[in-house]
C-alpha atoms as a PDB file:
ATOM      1  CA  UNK A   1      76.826 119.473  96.210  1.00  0.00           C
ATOM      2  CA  UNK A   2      78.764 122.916  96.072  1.00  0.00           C
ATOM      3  CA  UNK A   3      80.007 121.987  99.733  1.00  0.00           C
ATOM      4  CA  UNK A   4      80.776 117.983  98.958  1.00  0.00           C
ATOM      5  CA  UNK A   5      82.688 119.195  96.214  1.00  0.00           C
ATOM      6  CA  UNK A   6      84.683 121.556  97.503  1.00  0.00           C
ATOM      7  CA  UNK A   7      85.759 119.332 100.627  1.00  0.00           C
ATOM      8  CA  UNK A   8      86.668 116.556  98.070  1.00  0.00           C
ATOM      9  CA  UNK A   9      88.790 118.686  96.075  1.00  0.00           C
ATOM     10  CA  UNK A  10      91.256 119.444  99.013  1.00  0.00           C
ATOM     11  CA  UNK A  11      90.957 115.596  99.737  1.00  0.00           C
ATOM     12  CA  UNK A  12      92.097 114.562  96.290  1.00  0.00           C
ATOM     13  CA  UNK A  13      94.742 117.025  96.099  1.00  0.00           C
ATOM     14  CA  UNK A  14      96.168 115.792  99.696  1.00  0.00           C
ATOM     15  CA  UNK A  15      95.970 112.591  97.681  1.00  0.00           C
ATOM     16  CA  UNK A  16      97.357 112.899  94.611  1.00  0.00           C
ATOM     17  CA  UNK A  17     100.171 115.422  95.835  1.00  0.00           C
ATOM     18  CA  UNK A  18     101.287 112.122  98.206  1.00  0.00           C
ATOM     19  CA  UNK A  19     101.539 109.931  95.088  1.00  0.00           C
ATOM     20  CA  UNK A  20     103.125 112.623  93.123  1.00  0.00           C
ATOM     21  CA  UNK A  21     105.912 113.388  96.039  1.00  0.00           C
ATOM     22  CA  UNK A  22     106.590 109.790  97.842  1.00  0.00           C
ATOM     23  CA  UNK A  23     104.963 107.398  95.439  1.00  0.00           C
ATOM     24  CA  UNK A  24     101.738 106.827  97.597  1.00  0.00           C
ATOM     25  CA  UNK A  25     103.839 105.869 100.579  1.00  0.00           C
ATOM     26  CA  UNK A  26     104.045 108.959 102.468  1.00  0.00           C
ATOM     27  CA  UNK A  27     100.941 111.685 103.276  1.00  0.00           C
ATOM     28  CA  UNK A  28     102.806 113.764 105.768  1.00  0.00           C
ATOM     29  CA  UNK A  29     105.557 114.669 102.863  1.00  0.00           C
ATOM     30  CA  UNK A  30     101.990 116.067 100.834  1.00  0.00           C
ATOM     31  CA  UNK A  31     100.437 118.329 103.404  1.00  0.00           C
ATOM     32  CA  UNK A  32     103.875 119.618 103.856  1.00  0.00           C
ATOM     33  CA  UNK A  33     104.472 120.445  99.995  1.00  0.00           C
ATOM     34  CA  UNK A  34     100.791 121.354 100.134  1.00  0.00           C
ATOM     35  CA  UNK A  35     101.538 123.708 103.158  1.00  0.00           C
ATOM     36  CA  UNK A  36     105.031 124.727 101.944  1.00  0.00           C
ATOM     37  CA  UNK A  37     103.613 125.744  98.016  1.00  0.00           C
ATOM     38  CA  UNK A  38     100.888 128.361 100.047  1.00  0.00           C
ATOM     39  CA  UNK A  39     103.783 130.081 102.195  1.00  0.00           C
ATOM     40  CA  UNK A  40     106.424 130.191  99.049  1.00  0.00           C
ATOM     41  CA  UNK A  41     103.125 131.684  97.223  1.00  0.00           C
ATOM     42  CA  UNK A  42     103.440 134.165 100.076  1.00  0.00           C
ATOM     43  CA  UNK A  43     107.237 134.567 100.160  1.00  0.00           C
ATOM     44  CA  UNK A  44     107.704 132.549 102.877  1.00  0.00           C
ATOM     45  CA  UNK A  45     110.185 129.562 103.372  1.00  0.00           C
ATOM     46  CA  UNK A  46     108.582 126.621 104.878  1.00  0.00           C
ATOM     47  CA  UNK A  47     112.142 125.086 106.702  1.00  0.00           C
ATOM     48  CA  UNK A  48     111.754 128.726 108.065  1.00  0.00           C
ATOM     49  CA  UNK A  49     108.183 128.436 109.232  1.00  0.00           C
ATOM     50  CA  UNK A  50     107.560 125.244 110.532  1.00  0.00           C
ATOM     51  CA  UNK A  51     104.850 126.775 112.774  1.00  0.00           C
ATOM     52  CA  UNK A  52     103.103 128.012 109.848  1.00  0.00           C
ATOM     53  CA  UNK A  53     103.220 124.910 107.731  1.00  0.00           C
ATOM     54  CA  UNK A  54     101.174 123.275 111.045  1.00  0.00           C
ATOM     55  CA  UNK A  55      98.861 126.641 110.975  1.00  0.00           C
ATOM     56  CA  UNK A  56      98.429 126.397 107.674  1.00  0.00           C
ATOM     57  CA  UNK A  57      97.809 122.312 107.491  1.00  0.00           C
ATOM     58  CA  UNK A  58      95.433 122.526 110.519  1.00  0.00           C
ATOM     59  CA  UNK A  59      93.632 125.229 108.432  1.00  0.00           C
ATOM     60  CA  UNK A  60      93.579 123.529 105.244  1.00  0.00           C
ATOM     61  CA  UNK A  61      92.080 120.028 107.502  1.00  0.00           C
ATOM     62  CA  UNK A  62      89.133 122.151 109.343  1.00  0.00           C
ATOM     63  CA  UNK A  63      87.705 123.486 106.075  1.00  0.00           C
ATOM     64  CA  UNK A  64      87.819 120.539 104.730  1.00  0.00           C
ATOM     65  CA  UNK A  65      86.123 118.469 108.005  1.00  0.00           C
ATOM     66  CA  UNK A  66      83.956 120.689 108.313  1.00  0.00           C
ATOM     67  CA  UNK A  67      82.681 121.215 104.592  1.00  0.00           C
ATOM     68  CA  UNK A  68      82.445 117.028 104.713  1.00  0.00           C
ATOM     69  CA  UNK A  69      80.617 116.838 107.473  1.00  0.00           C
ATOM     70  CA  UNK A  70      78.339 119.435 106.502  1.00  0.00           C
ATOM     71  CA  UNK A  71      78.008 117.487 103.316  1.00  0.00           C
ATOM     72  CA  UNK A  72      77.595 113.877 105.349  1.00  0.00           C
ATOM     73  CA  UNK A  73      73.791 114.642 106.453  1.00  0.00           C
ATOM     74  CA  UNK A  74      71.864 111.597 107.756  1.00  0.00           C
ATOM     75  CA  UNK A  75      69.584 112.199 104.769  1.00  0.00           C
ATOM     76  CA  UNK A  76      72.450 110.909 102.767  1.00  0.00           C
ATOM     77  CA  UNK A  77      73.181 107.526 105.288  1.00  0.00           C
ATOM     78  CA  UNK A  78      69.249 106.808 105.197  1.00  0.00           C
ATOM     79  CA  UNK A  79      69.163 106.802 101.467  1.00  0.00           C
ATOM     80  CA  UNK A  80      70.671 103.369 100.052  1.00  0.00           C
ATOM     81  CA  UNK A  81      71.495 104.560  96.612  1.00  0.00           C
ATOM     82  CA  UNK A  82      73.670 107.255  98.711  1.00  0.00           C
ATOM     83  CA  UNK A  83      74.922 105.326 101.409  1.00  0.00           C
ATOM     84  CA  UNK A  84      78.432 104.449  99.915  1.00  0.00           C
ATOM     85  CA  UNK A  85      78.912 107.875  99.083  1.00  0.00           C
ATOM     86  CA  UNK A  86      77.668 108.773 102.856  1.00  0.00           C
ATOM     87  CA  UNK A  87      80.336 106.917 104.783  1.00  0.00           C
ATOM     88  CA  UNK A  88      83.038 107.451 101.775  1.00  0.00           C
ATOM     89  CA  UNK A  89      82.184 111.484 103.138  1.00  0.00           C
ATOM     90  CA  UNK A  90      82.057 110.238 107.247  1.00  0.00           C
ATOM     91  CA  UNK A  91      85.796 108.321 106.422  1.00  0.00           C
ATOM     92  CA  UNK A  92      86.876 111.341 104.675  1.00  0.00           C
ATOM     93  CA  UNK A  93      85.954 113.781 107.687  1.00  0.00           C
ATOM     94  CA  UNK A  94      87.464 111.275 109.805  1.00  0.00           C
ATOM     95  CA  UNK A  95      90.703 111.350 108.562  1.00  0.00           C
ATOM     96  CA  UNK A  96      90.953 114.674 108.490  1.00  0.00           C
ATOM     97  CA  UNK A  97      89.728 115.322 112.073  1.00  0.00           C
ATOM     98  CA  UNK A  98      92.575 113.033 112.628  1.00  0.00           C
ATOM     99  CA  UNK A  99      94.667 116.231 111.358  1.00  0.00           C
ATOM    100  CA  UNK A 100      92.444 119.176 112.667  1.00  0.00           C
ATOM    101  CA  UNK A 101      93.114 117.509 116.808  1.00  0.00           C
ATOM    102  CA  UNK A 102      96.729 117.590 115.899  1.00  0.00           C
ATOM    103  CA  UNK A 103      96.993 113.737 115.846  1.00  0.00           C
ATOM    104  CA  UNK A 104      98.938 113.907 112.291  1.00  0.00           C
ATOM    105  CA  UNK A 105     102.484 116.002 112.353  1.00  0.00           C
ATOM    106  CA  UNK A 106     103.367 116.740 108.962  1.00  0.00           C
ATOM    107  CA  UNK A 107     107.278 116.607 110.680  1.00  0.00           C
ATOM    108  CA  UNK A 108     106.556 114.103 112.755  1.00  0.00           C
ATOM    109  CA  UNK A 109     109.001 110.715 110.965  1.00  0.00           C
ATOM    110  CA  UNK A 110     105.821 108.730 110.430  1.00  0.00           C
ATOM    111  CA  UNK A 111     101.786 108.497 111.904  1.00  0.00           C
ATOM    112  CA  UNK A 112     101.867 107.891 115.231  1.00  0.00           C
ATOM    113  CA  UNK A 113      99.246 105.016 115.450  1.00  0.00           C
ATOM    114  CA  UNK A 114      99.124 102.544 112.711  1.00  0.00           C
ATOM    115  CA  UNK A 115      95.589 102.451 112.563  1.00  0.00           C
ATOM    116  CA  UNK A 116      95.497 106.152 111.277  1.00  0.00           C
ATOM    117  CA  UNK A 117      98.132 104.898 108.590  1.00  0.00           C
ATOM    118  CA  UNK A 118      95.522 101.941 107.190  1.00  0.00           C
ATOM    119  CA  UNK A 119      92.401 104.571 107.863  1.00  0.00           C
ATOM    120  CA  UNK A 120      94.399 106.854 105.115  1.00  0.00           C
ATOM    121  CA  UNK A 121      94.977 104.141 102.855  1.00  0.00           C
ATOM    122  CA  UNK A 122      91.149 102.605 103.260  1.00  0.00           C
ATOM    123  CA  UNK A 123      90.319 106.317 102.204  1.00  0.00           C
ATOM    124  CA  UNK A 124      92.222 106.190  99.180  1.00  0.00           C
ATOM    125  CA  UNK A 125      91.468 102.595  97.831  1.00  0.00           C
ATOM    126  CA  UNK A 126      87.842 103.851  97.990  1.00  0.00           C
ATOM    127  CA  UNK A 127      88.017 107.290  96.394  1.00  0.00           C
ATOM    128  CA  UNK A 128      90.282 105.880  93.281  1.00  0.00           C
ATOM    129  CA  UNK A 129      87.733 102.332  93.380  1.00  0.00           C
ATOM    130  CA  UNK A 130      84.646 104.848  93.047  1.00  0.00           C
ATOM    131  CA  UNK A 131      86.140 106.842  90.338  1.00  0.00           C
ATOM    132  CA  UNK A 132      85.545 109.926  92.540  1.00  0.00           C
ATOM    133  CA  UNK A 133      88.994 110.740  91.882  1.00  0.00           C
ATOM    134  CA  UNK A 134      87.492 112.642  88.157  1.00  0.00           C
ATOM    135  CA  UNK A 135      84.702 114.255  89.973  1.00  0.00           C
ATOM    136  CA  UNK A 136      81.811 114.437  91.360  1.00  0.00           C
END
């Protein structure tokens, strides 16, 4: 639970920071505040230190993936009163594999495959839908 809850809670603040910053249309302008807010914490600038907003994004996605995945056990998909929450946790790492292989620029003008756009969105419908969103 410790490790479901702590890669949710990077999750939900990827997705509420993109509602708070582009009105849910926009992830890439999250991760970069998200990014941005840890190098200004460290007296950074971020249009400085666009490498280390990517650093720091790719860093932020693999704890995340891989506190999800650890958290996504087969146990979990066999049981059917957790099998929701199972492949809400296998989308979840998904996505944010999609960040961890580089696949999602938080410069980059838009998502470079649309099917990584609706994958983010899917992601989000569920997590609000399942009230997840207030905790596990």
């Amino acid at each position: 639970i410790a490790a479901l809850s702590e890669g949710y809670e990077l999750v939900l603040q990827i997705l509420s920071l993109s509602d708070h910053a582009s009105g849910g249309q926009n992830p890439r302008i999250a991760l970069s505040w998200l990014a941005g807010h840890g190098l200004r914490r460290a007296g950074l600038r971020a249009d400085e230190n666009r490498e280390a907003v990517r650093q720091m994004t790719k860093a932020m996605a693999d704890r995340a993936c891989d506190r999800l995945r650890y958290a996504a056990g087969d146990r979990m998909l066999a049981r059917p009163e957790m099998r929701p929450l199972g492949w809400l946790i296998v989308l979840c790492a998904g996505y944010l594999n999609l960040l961890r292989r580089g696949k999602f620029d938080p410069f980059a003008k838009s998502m470079q495959v649309p099917v990584y756009r609706r994958q983010f969105w899917l992601m989000r419908a569920m997590l609000w839908r399942g009230g997840l969103s207030r905790g596990l």
